[in-house]
C-alpha atoms as a PDB file:
ATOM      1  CA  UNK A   1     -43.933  -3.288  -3.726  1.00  0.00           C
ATOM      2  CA  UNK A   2     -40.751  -1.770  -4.521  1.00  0.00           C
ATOM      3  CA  UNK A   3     -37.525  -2.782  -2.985  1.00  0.00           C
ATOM      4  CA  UNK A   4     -33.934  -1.088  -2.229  1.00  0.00           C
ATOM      5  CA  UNK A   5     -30.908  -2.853  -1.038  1.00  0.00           C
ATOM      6  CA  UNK A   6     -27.594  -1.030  -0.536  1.00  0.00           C
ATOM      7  CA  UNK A   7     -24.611  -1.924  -1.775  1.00  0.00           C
ATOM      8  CA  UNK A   8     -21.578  -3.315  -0.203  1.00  0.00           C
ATOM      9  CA  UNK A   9     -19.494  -0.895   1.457  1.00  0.00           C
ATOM     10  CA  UNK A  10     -16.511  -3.086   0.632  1.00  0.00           C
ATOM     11  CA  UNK A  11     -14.049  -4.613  -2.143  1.00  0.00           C
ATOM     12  CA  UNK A  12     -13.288  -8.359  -2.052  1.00  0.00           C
ATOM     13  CA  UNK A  13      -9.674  -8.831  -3.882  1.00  0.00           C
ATOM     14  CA  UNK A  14      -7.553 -11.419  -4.587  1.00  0.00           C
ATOM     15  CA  UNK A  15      -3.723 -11.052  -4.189  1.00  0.00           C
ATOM     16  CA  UNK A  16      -1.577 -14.605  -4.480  1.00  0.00           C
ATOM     17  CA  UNK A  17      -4.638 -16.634  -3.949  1.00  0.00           C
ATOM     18  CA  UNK A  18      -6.054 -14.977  -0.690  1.00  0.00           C
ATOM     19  CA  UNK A  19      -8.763 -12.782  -0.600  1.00  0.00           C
ATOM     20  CA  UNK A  20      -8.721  -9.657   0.981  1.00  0.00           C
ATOM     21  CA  UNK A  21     -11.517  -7.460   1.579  1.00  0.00           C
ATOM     22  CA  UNK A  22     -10.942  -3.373   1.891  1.00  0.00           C
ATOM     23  CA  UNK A  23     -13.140  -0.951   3.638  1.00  0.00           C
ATOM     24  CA  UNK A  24     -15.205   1.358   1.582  1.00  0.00           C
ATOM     25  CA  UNK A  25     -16.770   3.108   3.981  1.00  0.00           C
ATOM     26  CA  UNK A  26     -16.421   7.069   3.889  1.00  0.00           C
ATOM     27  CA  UNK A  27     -14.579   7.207   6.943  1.00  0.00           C
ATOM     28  CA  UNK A  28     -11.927   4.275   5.625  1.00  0.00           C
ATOM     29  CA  UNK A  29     -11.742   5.952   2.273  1.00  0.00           C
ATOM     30  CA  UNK A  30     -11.052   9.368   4.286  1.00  0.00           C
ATOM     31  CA  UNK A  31      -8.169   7.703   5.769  1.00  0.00           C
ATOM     32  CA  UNK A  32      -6.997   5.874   2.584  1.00  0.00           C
ATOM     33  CA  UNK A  33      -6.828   9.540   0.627  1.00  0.00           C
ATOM     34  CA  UNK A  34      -4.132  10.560   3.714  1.00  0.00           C
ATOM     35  CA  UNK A  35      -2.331   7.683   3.582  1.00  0.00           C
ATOM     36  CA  UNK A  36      -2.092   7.620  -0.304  1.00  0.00           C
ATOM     37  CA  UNK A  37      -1.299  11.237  -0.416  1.00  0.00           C
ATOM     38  CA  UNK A  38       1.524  10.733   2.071  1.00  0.00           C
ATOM     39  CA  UNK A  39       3.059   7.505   0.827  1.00  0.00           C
ATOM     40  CA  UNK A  40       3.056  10.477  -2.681  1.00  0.00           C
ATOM     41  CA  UNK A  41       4.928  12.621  -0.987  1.00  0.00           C
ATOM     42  CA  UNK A  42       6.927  10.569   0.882  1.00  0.00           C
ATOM     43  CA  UNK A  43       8.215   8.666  -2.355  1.00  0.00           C
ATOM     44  CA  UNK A  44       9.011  11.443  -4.122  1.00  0.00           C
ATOM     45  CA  UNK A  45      12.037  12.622  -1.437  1.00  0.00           C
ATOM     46  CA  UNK A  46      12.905   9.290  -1.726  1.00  0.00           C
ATOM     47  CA  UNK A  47      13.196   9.268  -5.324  1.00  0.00           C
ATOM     48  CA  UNK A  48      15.226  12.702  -5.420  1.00  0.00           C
ATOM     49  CA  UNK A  49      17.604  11.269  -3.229  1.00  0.00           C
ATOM     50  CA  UNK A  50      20.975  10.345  -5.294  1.00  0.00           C
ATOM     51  CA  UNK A  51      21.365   6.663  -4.100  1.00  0.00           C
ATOM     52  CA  UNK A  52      25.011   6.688  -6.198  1.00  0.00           C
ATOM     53  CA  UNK A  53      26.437   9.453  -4.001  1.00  0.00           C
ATOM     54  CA  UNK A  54      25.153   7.480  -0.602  1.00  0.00           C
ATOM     55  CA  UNK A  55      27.815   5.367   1.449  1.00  0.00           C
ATOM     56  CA  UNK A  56      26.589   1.892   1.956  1.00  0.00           C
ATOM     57  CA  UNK A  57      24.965   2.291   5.475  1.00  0.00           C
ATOM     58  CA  UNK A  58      23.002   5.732   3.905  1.00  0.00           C
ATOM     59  CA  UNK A  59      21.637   3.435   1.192  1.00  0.00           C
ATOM     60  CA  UNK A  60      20.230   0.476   3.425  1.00  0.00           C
ATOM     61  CA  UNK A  61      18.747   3.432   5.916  1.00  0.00           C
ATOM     62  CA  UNK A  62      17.009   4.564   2.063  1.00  0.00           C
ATOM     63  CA  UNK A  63      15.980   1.270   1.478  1.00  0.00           C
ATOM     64  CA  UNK A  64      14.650   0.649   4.677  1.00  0.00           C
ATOM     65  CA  UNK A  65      12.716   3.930   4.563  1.00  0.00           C
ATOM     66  CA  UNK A  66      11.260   3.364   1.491  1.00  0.00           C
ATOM     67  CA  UNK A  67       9.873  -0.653   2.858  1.00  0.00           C
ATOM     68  CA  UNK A  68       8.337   1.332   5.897  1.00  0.00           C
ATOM     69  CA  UNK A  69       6.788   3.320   3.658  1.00  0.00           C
ATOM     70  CA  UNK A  70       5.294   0.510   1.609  1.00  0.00           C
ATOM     71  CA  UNK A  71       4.293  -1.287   4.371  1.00  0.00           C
ATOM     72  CA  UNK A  72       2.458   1.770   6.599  1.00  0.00           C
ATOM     73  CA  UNK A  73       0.301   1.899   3.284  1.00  0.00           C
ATOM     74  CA  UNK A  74      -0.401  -1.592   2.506  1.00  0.00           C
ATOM     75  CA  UNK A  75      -1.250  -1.630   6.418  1.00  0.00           C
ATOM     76  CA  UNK A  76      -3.318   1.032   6.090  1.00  0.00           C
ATOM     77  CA  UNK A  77      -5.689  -0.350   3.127  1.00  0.00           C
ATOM     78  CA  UNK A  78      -5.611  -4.426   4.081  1.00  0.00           C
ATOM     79  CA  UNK A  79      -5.079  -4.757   7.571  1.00  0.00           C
ATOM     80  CA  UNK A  80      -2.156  -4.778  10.212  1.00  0.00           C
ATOM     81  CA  UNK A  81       0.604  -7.844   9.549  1.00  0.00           C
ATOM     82  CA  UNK A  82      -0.731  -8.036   5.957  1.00  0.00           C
ATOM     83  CA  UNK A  83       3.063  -6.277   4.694  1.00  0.00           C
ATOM     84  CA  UNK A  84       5.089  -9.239   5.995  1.00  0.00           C
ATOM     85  CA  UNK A  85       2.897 -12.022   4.296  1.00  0.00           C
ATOM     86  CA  UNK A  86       2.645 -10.378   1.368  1.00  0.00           C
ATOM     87  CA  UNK A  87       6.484  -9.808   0.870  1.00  0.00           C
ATOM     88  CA  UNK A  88       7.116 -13.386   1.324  1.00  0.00           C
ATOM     89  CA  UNK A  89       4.377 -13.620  -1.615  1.00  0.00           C
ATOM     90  CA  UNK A  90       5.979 -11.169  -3.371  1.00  0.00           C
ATOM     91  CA  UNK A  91       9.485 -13.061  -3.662  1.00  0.00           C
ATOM     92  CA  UNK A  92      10.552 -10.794  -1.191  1.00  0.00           C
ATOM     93  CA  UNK A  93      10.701  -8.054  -4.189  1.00  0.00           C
ATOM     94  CA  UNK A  94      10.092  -4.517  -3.690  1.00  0.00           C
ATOM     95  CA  UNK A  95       9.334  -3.649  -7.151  1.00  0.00           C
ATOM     96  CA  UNK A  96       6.675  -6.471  -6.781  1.00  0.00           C
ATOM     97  CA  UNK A  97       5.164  -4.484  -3.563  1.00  0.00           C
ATOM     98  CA  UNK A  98       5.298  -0.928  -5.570  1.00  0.00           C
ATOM     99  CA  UNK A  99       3.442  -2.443  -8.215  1.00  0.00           C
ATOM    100  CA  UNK A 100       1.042  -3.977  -5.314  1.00  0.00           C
ATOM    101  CA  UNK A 101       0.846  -0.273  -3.819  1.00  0.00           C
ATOM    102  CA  UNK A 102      -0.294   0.878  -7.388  1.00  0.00           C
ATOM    103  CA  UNK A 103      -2.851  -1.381  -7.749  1.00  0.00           C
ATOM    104  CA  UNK A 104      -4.277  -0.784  -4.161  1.00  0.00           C
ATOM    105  CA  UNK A 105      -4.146   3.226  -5.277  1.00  0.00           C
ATOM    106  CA  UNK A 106      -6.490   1.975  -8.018  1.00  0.00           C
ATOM    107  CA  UNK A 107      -8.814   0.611  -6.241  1.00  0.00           C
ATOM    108  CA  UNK A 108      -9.122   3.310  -3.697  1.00  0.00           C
ATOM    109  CA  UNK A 109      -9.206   6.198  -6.292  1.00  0.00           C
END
């Protein structure tokens, strides 16, 4: 007799010692491609923005714009109050949660 199993329709991961496991379903992935696309185009106003010719309070409202954006994806991919945890993990380091971003985009295609 032959046999067929499917495969899983999700990715186990490991970030800081916890696992995390993403949805690969089609409809998950469908929503992953929207939110990847828009964190894309989102990040590139950001990064055409002059941050040397922005007062002080312009700069933190950048900042903080840029954070939401890292943590509506990072939401999006491992689950609602995942952003906060990992930040703490992170050293509280946004350049550690872009890389974390670009690794998720990996995985996601």
């Amino acid at each position: 007799m032959r046999t067929f199993e499917f495969g899983k329709s999700y990715e186990e991961i490991d970030i800081a010692g916890k696992t995390y496991q993403i949805d690969m379903s089609d409809k998950a992935i469908k929503e992953y491609q929207i939110a990847i696309n828009k964190y894309h185009k989102e990040a590139q106003k950001l990064e055409s923005v002059e941050i040397s010719k922005l007062d002080f309070e312009e700069q933190k409202v950048k900042f903080n714009e840029a954070m939401q954006l890292q943590k509506n994806f990072i939401e999006t991919i491992l689950g609602k109050g995942t952003f906060d945890e990992l930040y703490e993990k992170s050293g509280k380091s946004s350049s550690n949660m872009v890389e974390l971003v670009v690794f998720l985009g990996e995985i996601i295609g």
